[in-house]
C-alpha atoms as a PDB file:
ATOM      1  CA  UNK A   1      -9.752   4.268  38.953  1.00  0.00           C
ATOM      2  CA  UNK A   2      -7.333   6.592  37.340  1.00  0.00           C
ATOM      3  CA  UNK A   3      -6.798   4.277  34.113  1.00  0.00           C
ATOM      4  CA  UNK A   4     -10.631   4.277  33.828  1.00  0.00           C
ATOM      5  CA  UNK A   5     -10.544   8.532  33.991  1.00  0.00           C
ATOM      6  CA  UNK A   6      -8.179   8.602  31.750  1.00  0.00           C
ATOM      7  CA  UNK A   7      -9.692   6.166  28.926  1.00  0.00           C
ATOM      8  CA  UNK A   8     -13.757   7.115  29.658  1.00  0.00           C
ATOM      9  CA  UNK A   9     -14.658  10.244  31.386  1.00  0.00           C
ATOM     10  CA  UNK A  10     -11.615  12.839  30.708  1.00  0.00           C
ATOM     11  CA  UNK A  11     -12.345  12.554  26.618  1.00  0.00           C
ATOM     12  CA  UNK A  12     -15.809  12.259  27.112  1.00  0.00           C
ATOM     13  CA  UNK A  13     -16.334  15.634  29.189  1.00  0.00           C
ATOM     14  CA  UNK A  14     -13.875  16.915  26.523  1.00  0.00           C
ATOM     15  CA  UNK A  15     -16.328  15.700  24.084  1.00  0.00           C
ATOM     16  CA  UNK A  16     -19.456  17.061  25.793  1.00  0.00           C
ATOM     17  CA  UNK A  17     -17.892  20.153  26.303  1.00  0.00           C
ATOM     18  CA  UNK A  18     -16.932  20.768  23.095  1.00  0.00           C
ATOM     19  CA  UNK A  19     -20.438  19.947  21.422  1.00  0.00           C
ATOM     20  CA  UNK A  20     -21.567  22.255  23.673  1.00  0.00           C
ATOM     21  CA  UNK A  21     -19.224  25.442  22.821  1.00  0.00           C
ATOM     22  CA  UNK A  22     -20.474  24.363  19.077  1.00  0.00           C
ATOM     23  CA  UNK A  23     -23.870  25.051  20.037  1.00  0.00           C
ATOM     24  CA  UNK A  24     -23.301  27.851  21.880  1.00  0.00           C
ATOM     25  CA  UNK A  25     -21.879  29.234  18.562  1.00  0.00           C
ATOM     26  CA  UNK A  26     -24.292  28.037  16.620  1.00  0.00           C
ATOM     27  CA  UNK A  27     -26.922  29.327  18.341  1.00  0.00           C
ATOM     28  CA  UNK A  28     -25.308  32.731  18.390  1.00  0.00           C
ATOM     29  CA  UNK A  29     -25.183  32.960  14.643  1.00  0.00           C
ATOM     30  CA  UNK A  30     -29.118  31.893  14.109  1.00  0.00           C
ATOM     31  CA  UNK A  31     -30.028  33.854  16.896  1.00  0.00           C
ATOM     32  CA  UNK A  32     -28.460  36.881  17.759  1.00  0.00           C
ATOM     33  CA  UNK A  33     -29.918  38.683  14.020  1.00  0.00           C
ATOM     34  CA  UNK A  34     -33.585  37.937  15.405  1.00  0.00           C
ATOM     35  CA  UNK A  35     -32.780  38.624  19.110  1.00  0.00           C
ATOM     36  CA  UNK A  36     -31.429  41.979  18.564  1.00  0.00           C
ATOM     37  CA  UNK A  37     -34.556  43.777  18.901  1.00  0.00           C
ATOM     38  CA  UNK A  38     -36.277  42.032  22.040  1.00  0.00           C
ATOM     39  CA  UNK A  39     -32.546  42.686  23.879  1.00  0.00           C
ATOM     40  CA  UNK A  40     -32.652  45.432  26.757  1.00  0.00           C
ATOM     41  CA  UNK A  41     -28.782  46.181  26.067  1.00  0.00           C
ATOM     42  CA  UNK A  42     -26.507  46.582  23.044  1.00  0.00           C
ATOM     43  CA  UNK A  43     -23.008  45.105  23.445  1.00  0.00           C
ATOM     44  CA  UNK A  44     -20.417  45.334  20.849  1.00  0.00           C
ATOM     45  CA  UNK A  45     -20.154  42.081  20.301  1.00  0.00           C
ATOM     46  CA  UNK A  46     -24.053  41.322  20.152  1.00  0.00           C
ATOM     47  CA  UNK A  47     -23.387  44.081  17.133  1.00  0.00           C
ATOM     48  CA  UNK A  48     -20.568  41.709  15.703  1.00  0.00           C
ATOM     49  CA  UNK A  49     -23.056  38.797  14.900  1.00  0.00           C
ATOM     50  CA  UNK A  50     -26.205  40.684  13.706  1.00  0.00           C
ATOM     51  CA  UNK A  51     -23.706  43.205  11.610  1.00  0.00           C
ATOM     52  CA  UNK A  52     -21.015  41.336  10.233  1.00  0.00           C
ATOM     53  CA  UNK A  53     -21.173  38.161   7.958  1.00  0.00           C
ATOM     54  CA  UNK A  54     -17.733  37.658   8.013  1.00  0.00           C
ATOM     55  CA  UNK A  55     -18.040  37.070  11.698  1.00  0.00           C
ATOM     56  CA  UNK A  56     -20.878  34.403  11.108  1.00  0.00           C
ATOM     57  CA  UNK A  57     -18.806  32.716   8.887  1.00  0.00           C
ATOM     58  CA  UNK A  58     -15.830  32.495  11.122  1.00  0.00           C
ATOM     59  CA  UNK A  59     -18.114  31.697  14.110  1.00  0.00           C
ATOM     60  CA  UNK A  60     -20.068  28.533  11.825  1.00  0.00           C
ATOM     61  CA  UNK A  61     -17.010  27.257  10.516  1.00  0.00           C
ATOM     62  CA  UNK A  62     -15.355  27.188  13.928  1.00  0.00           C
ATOM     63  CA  UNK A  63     -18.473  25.116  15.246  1.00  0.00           C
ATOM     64  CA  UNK A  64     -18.210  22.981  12.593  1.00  0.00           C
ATOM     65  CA  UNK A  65     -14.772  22.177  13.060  1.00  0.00           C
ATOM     66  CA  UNK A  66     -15.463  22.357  17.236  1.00  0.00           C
ATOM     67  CA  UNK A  67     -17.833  19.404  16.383  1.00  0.00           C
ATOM     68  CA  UNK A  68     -15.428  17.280  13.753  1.00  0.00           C
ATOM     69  CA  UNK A  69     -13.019  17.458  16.284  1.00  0.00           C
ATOM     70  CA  UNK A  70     -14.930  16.349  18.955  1.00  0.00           C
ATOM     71  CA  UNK A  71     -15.805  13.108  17.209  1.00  0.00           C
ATOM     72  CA  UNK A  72     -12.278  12.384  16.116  1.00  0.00           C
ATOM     73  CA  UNK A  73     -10.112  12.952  19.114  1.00  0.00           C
ATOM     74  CA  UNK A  74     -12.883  12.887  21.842  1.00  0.00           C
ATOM     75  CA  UNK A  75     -14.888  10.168  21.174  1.00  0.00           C
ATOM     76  CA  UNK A  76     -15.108   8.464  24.661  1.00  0.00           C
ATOM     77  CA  UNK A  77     -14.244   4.513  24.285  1.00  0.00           C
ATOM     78  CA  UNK A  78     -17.182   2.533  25.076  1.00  0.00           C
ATOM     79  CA  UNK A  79     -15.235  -0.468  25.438  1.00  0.00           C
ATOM     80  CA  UNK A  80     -13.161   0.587  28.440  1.00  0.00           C
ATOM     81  CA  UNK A  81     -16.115  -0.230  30.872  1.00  0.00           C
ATOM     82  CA  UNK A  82     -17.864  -2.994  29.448  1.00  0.00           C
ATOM     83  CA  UNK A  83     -16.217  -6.446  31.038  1.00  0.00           C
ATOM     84  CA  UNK A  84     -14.590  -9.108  29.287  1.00  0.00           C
ATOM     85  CA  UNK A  85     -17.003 -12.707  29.409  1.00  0.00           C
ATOM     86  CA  UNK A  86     -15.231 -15.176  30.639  1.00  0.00           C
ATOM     87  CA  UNK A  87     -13.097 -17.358  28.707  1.00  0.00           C
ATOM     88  CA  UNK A  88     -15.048 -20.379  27.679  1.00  0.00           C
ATOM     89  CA  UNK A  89     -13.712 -23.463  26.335  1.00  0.00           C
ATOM     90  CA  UNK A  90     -15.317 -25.082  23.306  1.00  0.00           C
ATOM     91  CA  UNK A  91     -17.703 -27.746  24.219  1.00  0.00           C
ATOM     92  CA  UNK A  92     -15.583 -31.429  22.880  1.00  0.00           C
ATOM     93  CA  UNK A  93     -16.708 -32.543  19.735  1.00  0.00           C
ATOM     94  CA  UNK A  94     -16.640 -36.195  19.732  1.00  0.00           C
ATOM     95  CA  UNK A  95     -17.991 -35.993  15.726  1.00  0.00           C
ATOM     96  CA  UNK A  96     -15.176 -37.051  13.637  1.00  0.00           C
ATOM     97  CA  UNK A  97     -15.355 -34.155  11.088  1.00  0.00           C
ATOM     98  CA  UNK A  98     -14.766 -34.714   7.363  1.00  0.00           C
END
């Protein structure tokens, strides 16, 4: 049980989660300049995203990155929980080959 939480579920609900956080960000970036006005409350870092491109940038590269690095180190292994077929012998040949 814990062999199979290490190899399968720990990397992927760190890959999940990090896909996630790189939407989040993304979101923010393509959102936040069109959302300003229909928001009920300024906060300073609402002001960041609509105001600044350098924080855009920074935010879209980190998501970017968030998501290469998710499918390098995160990647869950597929192969952990599919089972092994049984060893089958070769059916005898009794063909004399050539």
């Amino acid at each position: 049980m814990w062999q199979e939480l290490r190899d399968y579920w720990l990397p992927l609900m760190l890959f999940a989660g990090a896909l996630v956080i790189a939407v989040l960000l993304l979101a923010a970036v393509i959102a936040m300049p069109y959302m300003i006005e229909h928001l009920p409350f300024t906060h300073p870092l609402v002001e960041l995203f609509v105001h600044d491109a350098t924080v855009r940038r920074s935010s879209s590269a980190g998501a970017i990155g968030l998501i290469v690095t998710a499918f390098v180190f995160f990647r869950p292994n597929a192969s952990v929980l599919a089972r092994k077929p049984a060893h089958k012998k070769p059916p005898h040949d009794t063909m004399a080959g050539a």
